[in-house]
Protein backbone atom coordinates (compact mmCIF):
# COMPACT_ATOMS: atom_id res chain seq x y z
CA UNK A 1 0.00 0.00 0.00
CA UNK A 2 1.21 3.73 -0.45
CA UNK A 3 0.38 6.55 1.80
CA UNK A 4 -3.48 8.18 1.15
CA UNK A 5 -2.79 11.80 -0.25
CA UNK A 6 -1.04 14.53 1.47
CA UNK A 7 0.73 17.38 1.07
CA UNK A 8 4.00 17.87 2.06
CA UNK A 9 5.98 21.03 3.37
CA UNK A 10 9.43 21.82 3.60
CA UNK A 11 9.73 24.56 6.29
CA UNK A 12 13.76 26.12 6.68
CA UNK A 13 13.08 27.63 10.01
CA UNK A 14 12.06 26.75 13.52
CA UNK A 15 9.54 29.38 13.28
CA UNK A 16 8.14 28.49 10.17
CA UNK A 17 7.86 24.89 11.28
CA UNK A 18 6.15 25.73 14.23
CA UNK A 19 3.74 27.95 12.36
CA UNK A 20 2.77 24.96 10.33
CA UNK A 21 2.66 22.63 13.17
CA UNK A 22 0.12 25.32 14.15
CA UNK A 23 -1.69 25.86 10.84
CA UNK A 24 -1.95 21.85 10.80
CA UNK A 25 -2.15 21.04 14.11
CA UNK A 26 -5.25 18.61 13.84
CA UNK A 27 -4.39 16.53 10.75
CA UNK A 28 -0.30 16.95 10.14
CA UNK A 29 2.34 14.78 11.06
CA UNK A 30 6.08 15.68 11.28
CA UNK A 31 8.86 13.88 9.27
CA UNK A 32 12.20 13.55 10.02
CA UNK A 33 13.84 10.50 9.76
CA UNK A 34 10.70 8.99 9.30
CA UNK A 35 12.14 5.31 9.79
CA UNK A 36 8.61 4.74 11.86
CA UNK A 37 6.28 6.87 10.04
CA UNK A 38 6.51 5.81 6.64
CA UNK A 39 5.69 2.55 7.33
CA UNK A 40 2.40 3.76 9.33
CA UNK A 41 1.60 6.15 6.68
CA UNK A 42 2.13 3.29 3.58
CA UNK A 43 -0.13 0.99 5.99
CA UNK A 44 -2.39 3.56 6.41
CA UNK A 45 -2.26 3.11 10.01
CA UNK A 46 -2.17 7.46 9.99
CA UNK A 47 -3.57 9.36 7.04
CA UNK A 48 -3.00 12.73 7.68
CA UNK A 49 -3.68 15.71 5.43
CA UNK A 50 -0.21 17.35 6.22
CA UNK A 51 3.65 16.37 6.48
CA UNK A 52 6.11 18.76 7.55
CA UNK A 53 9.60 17.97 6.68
CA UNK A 54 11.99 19.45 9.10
CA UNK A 55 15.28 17.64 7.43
CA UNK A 56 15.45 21.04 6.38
CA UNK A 57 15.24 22.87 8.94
CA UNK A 58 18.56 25.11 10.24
CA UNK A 59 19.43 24.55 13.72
CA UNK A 60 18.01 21.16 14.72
CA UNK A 61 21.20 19.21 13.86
CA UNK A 62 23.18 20.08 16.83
CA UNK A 63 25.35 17.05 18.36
CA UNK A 64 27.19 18.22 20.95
CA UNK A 65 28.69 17.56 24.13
CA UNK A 66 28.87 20.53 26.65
CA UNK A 67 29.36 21.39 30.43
CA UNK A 68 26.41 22.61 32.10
CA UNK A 69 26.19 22.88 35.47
CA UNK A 70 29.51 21.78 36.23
CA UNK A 71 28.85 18.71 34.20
CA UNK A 72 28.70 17.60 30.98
CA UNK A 73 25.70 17.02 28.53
CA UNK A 74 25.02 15.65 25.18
CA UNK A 75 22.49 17.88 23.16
CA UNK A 76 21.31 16.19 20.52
CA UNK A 77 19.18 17.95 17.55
CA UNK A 78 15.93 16.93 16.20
CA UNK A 79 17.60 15.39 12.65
CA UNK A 80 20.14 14.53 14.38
CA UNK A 81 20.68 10.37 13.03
CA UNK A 82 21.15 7.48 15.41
CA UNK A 83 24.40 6.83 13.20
CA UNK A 84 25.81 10.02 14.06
CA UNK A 85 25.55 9.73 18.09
CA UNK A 86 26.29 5.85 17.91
CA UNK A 87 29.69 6.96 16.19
CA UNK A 88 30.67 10.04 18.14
CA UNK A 89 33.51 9.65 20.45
CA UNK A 90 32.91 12.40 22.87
CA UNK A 91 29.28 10.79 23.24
CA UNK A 92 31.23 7.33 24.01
CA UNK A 93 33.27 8.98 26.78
CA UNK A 94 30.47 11.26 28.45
CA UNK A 95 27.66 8.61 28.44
CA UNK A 96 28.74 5.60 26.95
CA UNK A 97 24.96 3.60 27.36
CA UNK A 98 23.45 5.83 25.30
CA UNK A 99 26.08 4.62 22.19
CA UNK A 100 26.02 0.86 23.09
CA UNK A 101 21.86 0.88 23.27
CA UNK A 102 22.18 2.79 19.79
CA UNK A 103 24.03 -0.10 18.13
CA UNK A 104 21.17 -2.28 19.45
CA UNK A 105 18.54 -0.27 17.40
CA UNK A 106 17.34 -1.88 13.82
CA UNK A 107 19.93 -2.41 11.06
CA UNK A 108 22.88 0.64 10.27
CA UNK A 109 20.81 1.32 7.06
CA UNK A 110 18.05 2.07 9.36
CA UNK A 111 20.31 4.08 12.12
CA UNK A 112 21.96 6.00 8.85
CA UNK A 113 17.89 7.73 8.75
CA UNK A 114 16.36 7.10 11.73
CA UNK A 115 16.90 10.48 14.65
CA UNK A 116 17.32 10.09 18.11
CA UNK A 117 14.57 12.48 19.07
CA UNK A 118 12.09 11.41 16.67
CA UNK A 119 12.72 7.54 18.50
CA UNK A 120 11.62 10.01 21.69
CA UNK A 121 8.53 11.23 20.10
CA UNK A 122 7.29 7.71 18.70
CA UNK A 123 7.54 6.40 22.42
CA UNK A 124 7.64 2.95 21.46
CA UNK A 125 7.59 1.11 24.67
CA UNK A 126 9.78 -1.46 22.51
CA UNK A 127 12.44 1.05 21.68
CA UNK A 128 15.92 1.98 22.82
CA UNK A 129 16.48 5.44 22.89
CA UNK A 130 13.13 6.54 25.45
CA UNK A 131 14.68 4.27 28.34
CA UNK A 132 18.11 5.41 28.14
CA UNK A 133 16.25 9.00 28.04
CA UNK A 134 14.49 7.75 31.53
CA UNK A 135 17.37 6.11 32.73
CA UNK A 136 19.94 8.97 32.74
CA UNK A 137 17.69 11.39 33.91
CA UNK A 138 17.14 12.92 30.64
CA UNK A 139 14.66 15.67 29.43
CA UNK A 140 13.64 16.95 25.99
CA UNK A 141 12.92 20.61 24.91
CA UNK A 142 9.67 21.64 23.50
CA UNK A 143 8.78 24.25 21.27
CA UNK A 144 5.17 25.96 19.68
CA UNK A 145 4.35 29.53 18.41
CA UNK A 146 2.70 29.48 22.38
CA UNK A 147 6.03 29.05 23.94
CA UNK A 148 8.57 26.65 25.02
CA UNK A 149 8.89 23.90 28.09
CA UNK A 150 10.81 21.31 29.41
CA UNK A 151 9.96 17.65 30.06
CA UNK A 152 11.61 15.12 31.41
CA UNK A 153 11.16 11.51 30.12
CA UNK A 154 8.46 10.76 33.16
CA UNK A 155 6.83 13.64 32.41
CA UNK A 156 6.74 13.27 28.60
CA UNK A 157 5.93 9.57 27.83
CA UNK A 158 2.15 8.78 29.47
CA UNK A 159 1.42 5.62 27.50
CA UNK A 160 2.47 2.73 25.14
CA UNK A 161 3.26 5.05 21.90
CA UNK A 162 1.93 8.45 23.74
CA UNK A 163 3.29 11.52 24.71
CA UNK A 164 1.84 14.78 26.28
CA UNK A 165 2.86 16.69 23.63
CA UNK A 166 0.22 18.70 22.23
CA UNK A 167 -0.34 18.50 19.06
CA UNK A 168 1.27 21.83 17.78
CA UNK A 169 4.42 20.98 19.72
CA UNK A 170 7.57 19.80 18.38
CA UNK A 171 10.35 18.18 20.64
CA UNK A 172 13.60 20.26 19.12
CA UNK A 173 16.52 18.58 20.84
CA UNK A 174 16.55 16.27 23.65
CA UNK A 175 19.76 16.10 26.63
CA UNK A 176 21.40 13.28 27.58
CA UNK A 177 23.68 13.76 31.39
CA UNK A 178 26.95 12.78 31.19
CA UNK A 179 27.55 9.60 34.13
CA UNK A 180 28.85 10.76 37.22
CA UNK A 181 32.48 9.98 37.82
CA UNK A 182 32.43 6.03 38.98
CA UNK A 183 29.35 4.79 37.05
CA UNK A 184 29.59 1.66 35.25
CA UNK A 185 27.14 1.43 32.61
CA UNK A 186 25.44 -0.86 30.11
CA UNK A 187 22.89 -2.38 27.61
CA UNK A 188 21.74 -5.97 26.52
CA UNK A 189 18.47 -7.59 24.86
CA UNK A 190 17.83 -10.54 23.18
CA UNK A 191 15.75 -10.48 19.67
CA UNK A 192 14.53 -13.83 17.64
CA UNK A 193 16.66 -12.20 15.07
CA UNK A 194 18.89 -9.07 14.72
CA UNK A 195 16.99 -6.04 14.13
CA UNK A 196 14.11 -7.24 15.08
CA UNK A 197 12.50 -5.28 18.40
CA UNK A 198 13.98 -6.96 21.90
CA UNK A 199 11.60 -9.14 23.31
CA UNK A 200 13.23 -7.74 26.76
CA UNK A 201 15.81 -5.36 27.14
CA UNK A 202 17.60 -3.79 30.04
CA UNK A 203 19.59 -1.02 30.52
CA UNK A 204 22.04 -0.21 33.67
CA UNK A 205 24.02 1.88 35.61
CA UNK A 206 26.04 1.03 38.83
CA UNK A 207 27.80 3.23 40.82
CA UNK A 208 30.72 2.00 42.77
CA UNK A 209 33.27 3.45 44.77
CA UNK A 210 36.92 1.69 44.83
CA UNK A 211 35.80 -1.96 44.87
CA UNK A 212 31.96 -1.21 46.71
CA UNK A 213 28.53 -1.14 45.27
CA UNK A 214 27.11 2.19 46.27
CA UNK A 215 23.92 2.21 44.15
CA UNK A 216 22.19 0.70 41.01
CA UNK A 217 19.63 1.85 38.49
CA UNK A 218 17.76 -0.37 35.88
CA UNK A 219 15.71 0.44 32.77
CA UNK A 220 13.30 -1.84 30.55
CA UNK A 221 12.42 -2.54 26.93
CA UNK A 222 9.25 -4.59 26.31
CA UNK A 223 8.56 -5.12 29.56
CA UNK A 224 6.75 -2.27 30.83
CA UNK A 225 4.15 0.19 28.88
CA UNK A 226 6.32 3.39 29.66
CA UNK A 227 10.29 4.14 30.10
CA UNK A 228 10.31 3.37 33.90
CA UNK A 229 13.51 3.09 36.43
CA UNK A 230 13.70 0.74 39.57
CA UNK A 231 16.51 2.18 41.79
CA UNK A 232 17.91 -0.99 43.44
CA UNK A 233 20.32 1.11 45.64
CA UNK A 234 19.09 -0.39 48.95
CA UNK A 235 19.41 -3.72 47.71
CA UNK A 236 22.85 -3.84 46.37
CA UNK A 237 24.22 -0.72 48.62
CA UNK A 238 27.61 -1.96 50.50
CA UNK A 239 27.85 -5.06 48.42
CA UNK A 240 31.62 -5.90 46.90
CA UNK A 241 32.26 -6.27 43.46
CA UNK A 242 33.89 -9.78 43.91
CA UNK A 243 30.39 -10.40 45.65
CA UNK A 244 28.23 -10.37 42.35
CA UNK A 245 27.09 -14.06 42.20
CA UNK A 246 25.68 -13.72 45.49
CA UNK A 247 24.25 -9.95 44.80
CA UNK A 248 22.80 -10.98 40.98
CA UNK A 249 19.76 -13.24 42.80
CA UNK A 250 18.62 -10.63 44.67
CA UNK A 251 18.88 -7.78 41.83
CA UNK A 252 16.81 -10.17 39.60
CA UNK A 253 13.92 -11.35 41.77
CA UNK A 254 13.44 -7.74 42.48
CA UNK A 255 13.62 -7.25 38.46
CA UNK A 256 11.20 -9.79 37.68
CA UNK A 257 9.22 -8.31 40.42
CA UNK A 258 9.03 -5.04 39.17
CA UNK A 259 8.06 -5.55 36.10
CA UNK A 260 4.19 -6.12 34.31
CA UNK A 261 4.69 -7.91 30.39
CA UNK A 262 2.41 -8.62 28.46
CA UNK A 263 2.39 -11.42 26.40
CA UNK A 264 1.94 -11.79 22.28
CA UNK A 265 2.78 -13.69 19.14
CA UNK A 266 6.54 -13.10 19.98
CA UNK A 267 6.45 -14.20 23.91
CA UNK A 268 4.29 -14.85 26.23
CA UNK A 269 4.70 -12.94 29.26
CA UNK A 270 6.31 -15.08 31.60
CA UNK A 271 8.64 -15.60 28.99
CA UNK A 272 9.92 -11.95 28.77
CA UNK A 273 10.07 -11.66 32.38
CA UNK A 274 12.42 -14.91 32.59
CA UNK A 275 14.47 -13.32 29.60
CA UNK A 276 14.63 -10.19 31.67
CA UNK A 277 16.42 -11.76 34.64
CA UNK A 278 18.50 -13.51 32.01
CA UNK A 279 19.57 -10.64 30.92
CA UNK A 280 20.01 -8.32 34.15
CA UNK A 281 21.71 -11.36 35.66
CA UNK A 282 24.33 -11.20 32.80
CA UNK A 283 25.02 -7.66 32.77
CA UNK A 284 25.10 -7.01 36.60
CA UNK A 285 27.95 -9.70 36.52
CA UNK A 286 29.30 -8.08 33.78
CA UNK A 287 29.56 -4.58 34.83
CA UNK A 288 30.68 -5.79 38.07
CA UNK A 289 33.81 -7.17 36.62
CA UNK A 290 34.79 -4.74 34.02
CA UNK A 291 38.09 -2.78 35.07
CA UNK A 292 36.19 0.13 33.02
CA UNK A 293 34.78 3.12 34.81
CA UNK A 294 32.63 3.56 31.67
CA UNK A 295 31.49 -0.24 32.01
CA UNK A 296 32.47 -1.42 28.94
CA UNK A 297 34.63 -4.98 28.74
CA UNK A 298 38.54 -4.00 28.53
CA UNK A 299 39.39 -6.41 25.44
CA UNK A 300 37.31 -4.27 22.86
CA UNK A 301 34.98 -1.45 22.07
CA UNK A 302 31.87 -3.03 20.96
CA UNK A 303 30.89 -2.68 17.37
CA UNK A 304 27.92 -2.43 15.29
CA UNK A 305 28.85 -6.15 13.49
CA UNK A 306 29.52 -7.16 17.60
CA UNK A 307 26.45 -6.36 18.60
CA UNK A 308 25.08 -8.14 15.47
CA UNK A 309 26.68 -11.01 16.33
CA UNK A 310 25.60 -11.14 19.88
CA UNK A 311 21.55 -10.63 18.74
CA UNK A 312 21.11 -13.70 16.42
């Protein structure tokens, strides 16, 4: 099938986009990458009268990392790809989950078109990029001919593929924290086959001090209906690294316990939720035992073919 008819503009500005997001706020849809859209639209899953093309569009295509606040932050644009902030270095150093859980999403000829924030905006409760917004405590920036606010990713995502965005608003860059100083971080799922959406996914970051567990945060893919965080800090407070066999137990019954699957034609629901502990089992041991303070393994920076590999 092909799209039903539409009419397309190609706005230059940020204020002309937003006037058209205005002009065509009940019926238009916004294109960027459009990696998730043009399937929906050739479906004809959404017909709308309008699309506004904002690959145009001067200013959204900042990728950038920054100090703020005495820290660092990663800005990243509206059009900005997934291939560009998977490959940037200075992303790898300041917040090096939000790179590996990049590699993780689709196929590179899908990352080469597919943008970060527009992965936001689709709040897929299946995808990548709105958990490791959650997870490092990031927020988007949101703009309309009424004004401009700030959301963070709690405040943002309100439902399986739903946002409060309103429907004149457009998210023009979203910020990614740099990890404190002694996080170890990472990202794992496990797909029938590579590029297909995670049946469970989990994202982490521990914070440890010399050889000691001081805290823990996990994220989900698949699992749960919006980007939510369990802070495991009590559990796994005081606990030695060399300690992770014993520690991993506890950190997954209270995984399994947290979360609410649902099941489908992929896995039924107590299937994902044993895949989840699988999976937070293996990378609590993992990040445990890295000699990284980024928590990546010390034999190799993982790669886009690695990651591949590690899917099928």
């Amino acid at each position: 099938m092909k799209p039903s008819p539409l009419r397309i503009h190609r706005p230059t500005t940020i204020d002309e986009t937003l006037d058209l997001l205005s002009e065509h706020a009940a019926s238009g849809k916004v294109l960027a990458g459009g990696q998730s859209l043009v399937p929906v639209l050739n479906m004809r899953l959404a017909a709308p009268s309008d699309l506004i093309d904002i690959t145009a569009v001067s200013g959204l295509d900042e990728l950038s990392v920054a100090g703020a606040e005495g820290r660092a932050e990663i800005t990243v644009g509206a059009t900005v790809t997934h291939r560009q902030v998977e490959r940037s270095e200075e992303v790898a150093v300041a917040n090096p989950i939000l790179g590996e859980a990049l590699s993780f999403v689709a196929h590179p000829a899908i990352r080469n078109r597919g943008t970060t924030v527009g992965s936001i905006a689709h709040a897929d409760p299946n995808g990548e990029i709105p958990m490791i917004l959650a997870l490092t405590g990031g927020r988007v920036e949101v703009r309309s001919t009424r004004g401009q606010r700030t959301l963070s990713a709690e405040e943002l995502n309100i439902g399986p593929l739903e946002t409060s965005l309103e429907s004149d608003e457009l998210i023009t860059r979203a910020t990614f924290p740099a990890l404190p100083a002694g996080s170890r971080a990472g990202f794992d799922e496990l797909a029938r086959r590579s590029g297909d959406y995670g049946l469970a996914g989990v994202g982490m970051i521990l914070d440890v001090e010399g050889a000691t567990v001081k805290g823990l945060h996990c994220g989900f893919i698949s699992v749960t209906d919006v980007p939510e965080v369990l802070n495991l800090g009590e559990a796994v407070s005081g606990a030695h690294l060399r300690d992770a066999s014993e520690v991993a137990d506890t950190v997954v019954d209270a995984v399994r316990d947290f979360i609410d699957p649902g099941g489908d034609i992929h896995a039924t629901a107590d299937y994902r939720r044993h895949l989840t502990g699988v999976i937070t089992s293996r990378l609590f041991r993992r990040l445990c035992r890295t000699d990284s303070a980024q928590g990546r393994n010390t034999d190799s920076r993982m790669t886009g073919t690695d990651t591949e590999r590690r899917r099928v």
